[in-house]
PDB file of N, CA and C in Angstrom:
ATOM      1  N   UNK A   1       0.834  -1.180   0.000  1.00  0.00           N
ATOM      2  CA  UNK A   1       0.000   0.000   0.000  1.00  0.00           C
ATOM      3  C   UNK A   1       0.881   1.248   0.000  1.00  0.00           C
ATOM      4  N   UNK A   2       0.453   1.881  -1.002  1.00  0.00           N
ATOM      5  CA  UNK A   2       1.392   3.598  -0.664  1.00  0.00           C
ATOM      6  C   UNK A   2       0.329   4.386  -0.263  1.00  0.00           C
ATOM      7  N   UNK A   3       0.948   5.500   0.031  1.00  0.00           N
ATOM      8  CA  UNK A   3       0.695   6.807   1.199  1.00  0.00           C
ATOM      9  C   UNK A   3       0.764   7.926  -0.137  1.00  0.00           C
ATOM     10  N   UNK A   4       0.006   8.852  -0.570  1.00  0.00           N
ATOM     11  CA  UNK A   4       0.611   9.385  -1.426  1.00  0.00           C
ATOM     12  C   UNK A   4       1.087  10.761  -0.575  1.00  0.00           C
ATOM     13  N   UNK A   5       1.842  11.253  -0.219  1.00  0.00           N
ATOM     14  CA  UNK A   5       2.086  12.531   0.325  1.00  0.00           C
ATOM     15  C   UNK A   5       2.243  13.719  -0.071  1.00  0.00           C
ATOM     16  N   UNK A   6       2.897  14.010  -1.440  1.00  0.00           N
ATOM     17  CA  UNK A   6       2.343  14.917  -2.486  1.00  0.00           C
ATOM     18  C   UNK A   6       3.080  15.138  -3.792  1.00  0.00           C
ATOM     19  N   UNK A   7       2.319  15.516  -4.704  1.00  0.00           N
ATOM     20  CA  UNK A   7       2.674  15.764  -5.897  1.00  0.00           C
ATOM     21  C   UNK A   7       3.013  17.099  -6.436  1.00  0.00           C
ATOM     22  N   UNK A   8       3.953  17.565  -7.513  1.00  0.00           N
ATOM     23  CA  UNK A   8       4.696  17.976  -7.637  1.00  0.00           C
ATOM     24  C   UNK A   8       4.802  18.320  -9.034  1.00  0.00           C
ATOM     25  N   UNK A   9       4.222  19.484  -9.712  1.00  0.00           N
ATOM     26  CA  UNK A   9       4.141  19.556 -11.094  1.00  0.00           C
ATOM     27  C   UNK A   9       5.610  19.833 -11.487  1.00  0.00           C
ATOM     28  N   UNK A  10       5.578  19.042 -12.426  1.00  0.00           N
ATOM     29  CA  UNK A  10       7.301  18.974 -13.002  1.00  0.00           C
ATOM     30  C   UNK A  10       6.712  19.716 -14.596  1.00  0.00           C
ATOM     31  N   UNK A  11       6.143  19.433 -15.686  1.00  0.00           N
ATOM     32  CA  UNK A  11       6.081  19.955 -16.774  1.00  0.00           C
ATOM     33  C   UNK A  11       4.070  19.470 -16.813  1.00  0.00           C
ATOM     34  N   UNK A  12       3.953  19.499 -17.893  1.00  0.00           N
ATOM     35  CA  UNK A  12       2.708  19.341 -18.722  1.00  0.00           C
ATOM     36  C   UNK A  12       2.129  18.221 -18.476  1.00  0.00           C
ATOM     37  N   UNK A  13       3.039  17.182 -18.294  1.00  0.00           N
ATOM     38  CA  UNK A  13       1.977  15.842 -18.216  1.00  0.00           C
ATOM     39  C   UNK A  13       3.337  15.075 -17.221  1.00  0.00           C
ATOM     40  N   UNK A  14       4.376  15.821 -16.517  1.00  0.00           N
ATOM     41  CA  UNK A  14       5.041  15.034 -15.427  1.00  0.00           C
ATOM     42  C   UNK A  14       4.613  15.742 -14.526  1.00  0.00           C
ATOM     43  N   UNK A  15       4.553  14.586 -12.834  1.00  0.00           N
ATOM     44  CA  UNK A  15       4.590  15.160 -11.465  1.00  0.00           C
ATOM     45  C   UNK A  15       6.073  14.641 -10.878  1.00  0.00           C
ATOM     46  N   UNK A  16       6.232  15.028 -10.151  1.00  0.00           N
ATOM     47  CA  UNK A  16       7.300  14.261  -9.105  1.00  0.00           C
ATOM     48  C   UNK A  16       6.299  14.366  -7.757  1.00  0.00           C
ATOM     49  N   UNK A  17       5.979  12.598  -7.633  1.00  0.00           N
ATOM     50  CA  UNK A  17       5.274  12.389  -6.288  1.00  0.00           C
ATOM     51  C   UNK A  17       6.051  11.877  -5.469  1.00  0.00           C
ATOM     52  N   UNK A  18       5.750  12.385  -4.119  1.00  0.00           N
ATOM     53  CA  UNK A  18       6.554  11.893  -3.041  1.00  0.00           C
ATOM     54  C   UNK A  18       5.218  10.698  -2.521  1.00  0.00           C
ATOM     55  N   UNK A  19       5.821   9.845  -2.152  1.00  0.00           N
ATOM     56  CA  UNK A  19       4.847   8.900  -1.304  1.00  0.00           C
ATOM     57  C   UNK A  19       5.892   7.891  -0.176  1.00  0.00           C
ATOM     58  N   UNK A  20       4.823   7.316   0.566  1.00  0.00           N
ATOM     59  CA  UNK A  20       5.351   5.884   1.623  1.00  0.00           C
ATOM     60  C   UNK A  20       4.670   4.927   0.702  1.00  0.00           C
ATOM     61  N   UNK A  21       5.508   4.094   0.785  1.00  0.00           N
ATOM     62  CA  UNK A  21       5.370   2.851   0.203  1.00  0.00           C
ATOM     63  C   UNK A  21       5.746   1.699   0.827  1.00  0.00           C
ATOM     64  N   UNK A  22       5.761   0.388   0.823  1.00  0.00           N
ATOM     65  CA  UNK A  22       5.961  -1.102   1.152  1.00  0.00           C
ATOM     66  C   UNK A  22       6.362  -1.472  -0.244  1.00  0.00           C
ATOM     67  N   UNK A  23       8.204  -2.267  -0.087  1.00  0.00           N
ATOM     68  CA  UNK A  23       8.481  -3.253  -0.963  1.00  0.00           C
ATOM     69  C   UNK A  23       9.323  -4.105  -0.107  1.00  0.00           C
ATOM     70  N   UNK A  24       8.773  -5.086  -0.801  1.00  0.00           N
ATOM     71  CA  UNK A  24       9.607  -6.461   0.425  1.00  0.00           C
ATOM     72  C   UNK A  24       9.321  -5.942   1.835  1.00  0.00           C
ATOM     73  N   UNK A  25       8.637  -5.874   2.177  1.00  0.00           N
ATOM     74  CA  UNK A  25       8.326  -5.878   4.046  1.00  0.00           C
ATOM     75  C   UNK A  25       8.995  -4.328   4.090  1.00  0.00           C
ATOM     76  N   UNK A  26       9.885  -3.516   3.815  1.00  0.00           N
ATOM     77  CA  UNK A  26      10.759  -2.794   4.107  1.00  0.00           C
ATOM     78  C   UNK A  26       9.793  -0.997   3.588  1.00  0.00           C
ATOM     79  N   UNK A  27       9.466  -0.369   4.943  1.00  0.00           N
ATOM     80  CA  UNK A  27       8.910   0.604   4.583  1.00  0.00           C
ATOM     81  C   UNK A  27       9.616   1.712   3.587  1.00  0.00           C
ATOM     82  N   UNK A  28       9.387   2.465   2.637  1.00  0.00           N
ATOM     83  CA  UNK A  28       9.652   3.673   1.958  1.00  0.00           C
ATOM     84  C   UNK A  28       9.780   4.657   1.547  1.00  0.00           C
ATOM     85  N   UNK A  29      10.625   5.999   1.984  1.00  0.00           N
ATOM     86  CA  UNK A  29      10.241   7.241   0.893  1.00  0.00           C
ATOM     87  C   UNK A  29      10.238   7.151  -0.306  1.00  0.00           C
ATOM     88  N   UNK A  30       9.958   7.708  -1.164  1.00  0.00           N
ATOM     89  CA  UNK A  30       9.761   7.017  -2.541  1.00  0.00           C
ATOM     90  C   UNK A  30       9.332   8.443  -3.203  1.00  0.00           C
ATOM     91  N   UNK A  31      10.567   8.792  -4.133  1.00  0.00           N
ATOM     92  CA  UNK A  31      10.207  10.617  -4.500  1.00  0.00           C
ATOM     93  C   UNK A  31      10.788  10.173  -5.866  1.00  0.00           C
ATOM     94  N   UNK A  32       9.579  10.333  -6.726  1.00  0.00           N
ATOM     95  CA  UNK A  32       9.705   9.481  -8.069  1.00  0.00           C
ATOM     96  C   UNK A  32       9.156  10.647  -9.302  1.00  0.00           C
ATOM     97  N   UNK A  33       9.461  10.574 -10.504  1.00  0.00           N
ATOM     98  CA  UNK A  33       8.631  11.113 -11.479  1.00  0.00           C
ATOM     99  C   UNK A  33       7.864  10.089 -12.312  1.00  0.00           C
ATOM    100  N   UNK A  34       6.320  10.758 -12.344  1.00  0.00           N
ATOM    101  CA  UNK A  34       5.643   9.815 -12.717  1.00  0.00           C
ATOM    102  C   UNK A  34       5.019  10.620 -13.963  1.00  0.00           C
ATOM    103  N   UNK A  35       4.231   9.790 -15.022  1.00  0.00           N
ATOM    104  CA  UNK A  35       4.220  10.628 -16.108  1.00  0.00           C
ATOM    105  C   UNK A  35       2.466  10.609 -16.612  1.00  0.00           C
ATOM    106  N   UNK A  36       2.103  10.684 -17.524  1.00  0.00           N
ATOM    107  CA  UNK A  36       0.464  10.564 -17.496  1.00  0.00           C
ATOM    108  C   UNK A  36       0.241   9.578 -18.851  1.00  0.00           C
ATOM    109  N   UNK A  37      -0.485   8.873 -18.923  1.00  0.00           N
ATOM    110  CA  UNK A  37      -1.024   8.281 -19.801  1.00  0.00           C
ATOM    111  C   UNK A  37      -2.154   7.835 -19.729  1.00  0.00           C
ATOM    112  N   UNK A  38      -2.991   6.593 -20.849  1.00  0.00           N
ATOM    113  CA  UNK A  38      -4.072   6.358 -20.602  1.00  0.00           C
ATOM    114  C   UNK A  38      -4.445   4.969 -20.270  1.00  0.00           C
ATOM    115  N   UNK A  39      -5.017   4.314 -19.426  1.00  0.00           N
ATOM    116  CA  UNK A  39      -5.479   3.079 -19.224  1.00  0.00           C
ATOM    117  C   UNK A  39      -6.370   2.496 -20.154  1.00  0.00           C
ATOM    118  N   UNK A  40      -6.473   0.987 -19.975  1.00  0.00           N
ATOM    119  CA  UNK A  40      -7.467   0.550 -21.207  1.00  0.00           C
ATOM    120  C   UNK A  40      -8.600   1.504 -21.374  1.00  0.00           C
ATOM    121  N   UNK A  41      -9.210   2.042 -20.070  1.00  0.00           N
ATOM    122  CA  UNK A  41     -10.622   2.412 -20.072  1.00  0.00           C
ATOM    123  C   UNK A  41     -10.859   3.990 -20.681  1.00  0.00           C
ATOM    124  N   UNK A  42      -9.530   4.329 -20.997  1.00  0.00           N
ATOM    125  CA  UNK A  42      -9.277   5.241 -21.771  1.00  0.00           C
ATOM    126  C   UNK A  42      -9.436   6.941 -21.199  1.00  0.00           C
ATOM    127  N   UNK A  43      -8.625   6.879 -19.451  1.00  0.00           N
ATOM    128  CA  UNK A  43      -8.821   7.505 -18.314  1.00  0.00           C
ATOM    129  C   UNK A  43      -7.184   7.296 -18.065  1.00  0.00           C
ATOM    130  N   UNK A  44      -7.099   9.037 -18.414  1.00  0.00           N
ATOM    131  CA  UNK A  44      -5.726   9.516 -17.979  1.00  0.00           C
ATOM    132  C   UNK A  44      -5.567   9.057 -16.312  1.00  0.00           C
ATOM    133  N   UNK A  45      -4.299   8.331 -16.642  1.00  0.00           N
ATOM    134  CA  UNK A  45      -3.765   8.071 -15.229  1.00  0.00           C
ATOM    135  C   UNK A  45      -2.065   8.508 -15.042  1.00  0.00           C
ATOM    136  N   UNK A  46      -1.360   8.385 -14.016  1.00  0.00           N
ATOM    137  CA  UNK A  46      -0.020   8.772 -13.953  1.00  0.00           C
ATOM    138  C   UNK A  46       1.000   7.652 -13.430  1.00  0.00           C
ATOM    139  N   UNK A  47       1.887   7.326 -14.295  1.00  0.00           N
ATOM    140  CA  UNK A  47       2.497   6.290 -14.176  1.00  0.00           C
ATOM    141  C   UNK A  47       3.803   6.875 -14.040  1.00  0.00           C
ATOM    142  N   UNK A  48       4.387   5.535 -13.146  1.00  0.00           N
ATOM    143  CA  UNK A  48       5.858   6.266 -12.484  1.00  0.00           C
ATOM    144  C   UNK A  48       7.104   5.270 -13.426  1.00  0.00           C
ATOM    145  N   UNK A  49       8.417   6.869 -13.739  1.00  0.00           N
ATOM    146  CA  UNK A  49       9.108   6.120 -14.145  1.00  0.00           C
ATOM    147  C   UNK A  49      10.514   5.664 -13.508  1.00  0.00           C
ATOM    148  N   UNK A  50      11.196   5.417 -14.043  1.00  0.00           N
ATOM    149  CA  UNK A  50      12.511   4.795 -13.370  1.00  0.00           C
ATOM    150  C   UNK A  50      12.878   5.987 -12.537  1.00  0.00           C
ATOM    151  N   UNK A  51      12.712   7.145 -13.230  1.00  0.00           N
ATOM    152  CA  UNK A  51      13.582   8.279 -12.494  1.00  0.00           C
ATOM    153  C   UNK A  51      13.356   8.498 -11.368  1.00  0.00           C
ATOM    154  N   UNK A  52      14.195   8.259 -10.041  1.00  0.00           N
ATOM    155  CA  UNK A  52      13.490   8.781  -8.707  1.00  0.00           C
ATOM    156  C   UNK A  52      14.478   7.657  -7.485  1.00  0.00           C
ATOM    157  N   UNK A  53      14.226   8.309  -6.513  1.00  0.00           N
ATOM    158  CA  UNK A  53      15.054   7.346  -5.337  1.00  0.00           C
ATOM    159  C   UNK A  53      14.350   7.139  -4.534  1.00  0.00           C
ATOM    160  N   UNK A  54      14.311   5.982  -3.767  1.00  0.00           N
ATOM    161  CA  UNK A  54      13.528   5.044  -2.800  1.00  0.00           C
ATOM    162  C   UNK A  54      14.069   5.251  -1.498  1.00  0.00           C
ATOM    163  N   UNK A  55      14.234   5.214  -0.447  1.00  0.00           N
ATOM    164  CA  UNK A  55      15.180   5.503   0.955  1.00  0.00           C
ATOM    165  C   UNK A  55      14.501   4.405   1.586  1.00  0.00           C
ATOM    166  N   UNK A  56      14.802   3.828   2.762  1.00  0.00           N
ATOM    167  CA  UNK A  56      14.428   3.412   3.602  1.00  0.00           C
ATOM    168  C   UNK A  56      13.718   4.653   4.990  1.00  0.00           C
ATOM    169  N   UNK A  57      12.782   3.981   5.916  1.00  0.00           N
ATOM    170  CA  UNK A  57      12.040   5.454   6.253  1.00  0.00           C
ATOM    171  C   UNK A  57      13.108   5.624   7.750  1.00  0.00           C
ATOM    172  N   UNK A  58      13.907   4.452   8.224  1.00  0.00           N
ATOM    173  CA  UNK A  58      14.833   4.752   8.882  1.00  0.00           C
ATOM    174  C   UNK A  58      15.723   5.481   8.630  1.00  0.00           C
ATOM    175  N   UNK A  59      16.068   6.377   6.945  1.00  0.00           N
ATOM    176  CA  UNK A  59      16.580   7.235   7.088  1.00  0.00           C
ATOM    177  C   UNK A  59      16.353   8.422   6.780  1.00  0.00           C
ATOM    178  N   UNK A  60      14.963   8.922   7.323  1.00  0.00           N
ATOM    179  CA  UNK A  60      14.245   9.896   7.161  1.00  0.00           C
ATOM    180  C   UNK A  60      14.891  10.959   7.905  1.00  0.00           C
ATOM    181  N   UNK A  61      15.487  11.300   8.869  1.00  0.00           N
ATOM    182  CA  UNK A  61      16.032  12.048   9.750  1.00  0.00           C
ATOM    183  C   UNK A  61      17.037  12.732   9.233  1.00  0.00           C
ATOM    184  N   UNK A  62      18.304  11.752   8.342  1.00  0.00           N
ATOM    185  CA  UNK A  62      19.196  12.195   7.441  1.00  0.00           C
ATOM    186  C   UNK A  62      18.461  12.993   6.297  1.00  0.00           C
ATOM    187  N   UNK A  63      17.568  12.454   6.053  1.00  0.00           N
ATOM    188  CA  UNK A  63      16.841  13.264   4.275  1.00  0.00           C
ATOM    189  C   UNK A  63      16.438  14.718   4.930  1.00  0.00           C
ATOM    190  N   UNK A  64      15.458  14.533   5.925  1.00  0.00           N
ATOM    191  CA  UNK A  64      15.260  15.945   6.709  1.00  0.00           C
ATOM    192  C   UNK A  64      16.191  16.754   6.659  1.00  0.00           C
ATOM    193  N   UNK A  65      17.416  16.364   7.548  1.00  0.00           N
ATOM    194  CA  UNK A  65      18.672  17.105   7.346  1.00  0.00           C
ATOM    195  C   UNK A  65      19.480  18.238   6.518  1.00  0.00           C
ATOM    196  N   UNK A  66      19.155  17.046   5.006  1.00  0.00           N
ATOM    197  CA  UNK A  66      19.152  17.258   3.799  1.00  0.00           C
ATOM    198  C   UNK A  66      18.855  18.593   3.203  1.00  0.00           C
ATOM    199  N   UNK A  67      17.078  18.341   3.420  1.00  0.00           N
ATOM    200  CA  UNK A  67      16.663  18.927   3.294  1.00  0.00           C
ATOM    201  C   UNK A  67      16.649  20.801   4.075  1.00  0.00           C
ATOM    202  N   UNK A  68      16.962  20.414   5.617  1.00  0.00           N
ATOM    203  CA  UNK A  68      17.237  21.850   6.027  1.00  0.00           C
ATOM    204  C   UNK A  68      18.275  22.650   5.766  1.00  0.00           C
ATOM    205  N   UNK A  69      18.913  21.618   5.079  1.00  0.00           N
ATOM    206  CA  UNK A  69      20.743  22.308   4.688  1.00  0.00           C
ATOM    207  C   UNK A  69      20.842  23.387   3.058  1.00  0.00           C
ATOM    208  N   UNK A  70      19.769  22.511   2.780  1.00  0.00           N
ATOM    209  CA  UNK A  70      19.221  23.271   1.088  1.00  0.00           C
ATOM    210  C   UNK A  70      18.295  24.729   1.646  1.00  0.00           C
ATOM    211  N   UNK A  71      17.682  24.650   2.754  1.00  0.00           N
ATOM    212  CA  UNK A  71      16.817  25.853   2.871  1.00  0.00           C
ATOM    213  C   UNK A  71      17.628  26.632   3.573  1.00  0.00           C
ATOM    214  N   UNK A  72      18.963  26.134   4.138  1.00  0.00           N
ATOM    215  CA  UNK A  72      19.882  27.072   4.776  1.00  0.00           C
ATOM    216  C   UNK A  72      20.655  27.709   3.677  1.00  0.00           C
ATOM    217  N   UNK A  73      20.929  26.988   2.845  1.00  0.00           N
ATOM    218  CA  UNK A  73      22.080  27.428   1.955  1.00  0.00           C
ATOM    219  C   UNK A  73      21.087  28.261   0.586  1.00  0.00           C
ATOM    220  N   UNK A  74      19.632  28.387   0.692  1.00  0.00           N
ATOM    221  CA  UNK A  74      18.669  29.289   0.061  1.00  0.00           C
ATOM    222  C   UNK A  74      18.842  29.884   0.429  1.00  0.00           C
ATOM    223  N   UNK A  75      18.404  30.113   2.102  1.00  0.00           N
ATOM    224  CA  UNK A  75      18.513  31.564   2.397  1.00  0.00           C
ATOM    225  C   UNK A  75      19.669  32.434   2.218  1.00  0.00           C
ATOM    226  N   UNK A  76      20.757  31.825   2.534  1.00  0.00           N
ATOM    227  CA  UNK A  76      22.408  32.113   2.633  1.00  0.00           C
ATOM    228  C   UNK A  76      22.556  32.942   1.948  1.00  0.00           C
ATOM    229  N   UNK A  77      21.873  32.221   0.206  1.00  0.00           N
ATOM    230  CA  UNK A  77      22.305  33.259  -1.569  1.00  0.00           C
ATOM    231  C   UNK A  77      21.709  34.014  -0.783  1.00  0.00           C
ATOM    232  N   UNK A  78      20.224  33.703  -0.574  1.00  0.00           N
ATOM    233  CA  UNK A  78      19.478  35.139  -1.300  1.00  0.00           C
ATOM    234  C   UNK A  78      20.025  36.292  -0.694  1.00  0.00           C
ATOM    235  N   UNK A  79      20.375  35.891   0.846  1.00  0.00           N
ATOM    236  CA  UNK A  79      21.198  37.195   2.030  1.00  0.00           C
ATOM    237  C   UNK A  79      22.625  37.379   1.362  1.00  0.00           C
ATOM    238  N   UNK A  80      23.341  36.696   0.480  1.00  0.00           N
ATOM    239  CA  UNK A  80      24.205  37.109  -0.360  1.00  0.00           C
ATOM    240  C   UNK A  80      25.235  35.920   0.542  1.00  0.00           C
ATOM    241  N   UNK A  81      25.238  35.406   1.829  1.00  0.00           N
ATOM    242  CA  UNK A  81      26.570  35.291   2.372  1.00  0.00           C
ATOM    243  C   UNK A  81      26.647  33.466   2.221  1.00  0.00           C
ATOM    244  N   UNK A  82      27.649  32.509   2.589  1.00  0.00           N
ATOM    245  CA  UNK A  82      27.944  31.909   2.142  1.00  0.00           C
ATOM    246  C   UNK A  82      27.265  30.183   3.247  1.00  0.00           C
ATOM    247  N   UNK A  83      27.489  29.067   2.281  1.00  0.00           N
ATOM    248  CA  UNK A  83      27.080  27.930   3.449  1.00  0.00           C
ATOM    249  C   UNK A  83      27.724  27.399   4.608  1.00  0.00           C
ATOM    250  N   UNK A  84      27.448  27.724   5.605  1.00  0.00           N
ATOM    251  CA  UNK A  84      28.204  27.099   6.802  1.00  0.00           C
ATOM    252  C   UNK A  84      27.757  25.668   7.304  1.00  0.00           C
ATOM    253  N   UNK A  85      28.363  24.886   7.545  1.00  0.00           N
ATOM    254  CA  UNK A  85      28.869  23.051   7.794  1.00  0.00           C
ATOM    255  C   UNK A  85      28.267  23.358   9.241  1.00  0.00           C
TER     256      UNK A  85
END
């Protein structure tokens, strides 16, 4: 079962969705680009492609991290001054 947590307009007919997922017993972040097409029933749906990385959710804390280090080093430019470690 996935979690969808959110999507992410990338162009015209790509998203980049973040979701939780289950493969092999082993829970998931899962921040993928998925693309749109049509099912037999002839009902646009969005299908995911290779592009994208999977984590384990035990290392969610590190991705967080990650992530606050990119909004540090945003703010940093925009204030002009530089990234500190």
């Amino acid at each position: 079962m996935s979690v969808i947590i959110k999507d992410i307009p990338k162009s015209n007919n790509e998203i980049i969705r973040i979701e939780v997922s289950e493969f092999k017993g082993m829970d998931l972040i899962n921040i993928r680009i998925w693309y749109q097409a049509f099912d037999a029933g002839g009902n646009m749906v969005y299908k995911p492609t290779q592009k994208g990385v999977a984590i384990n959710v035990s290392q969610y804390e590190e991705l967080r991290d990650g992530i606050e280090k990119i909004n540090n080093y945003l703010q940093d430019k925009k204030s002009g001054a530089t990234l500190q470690e």
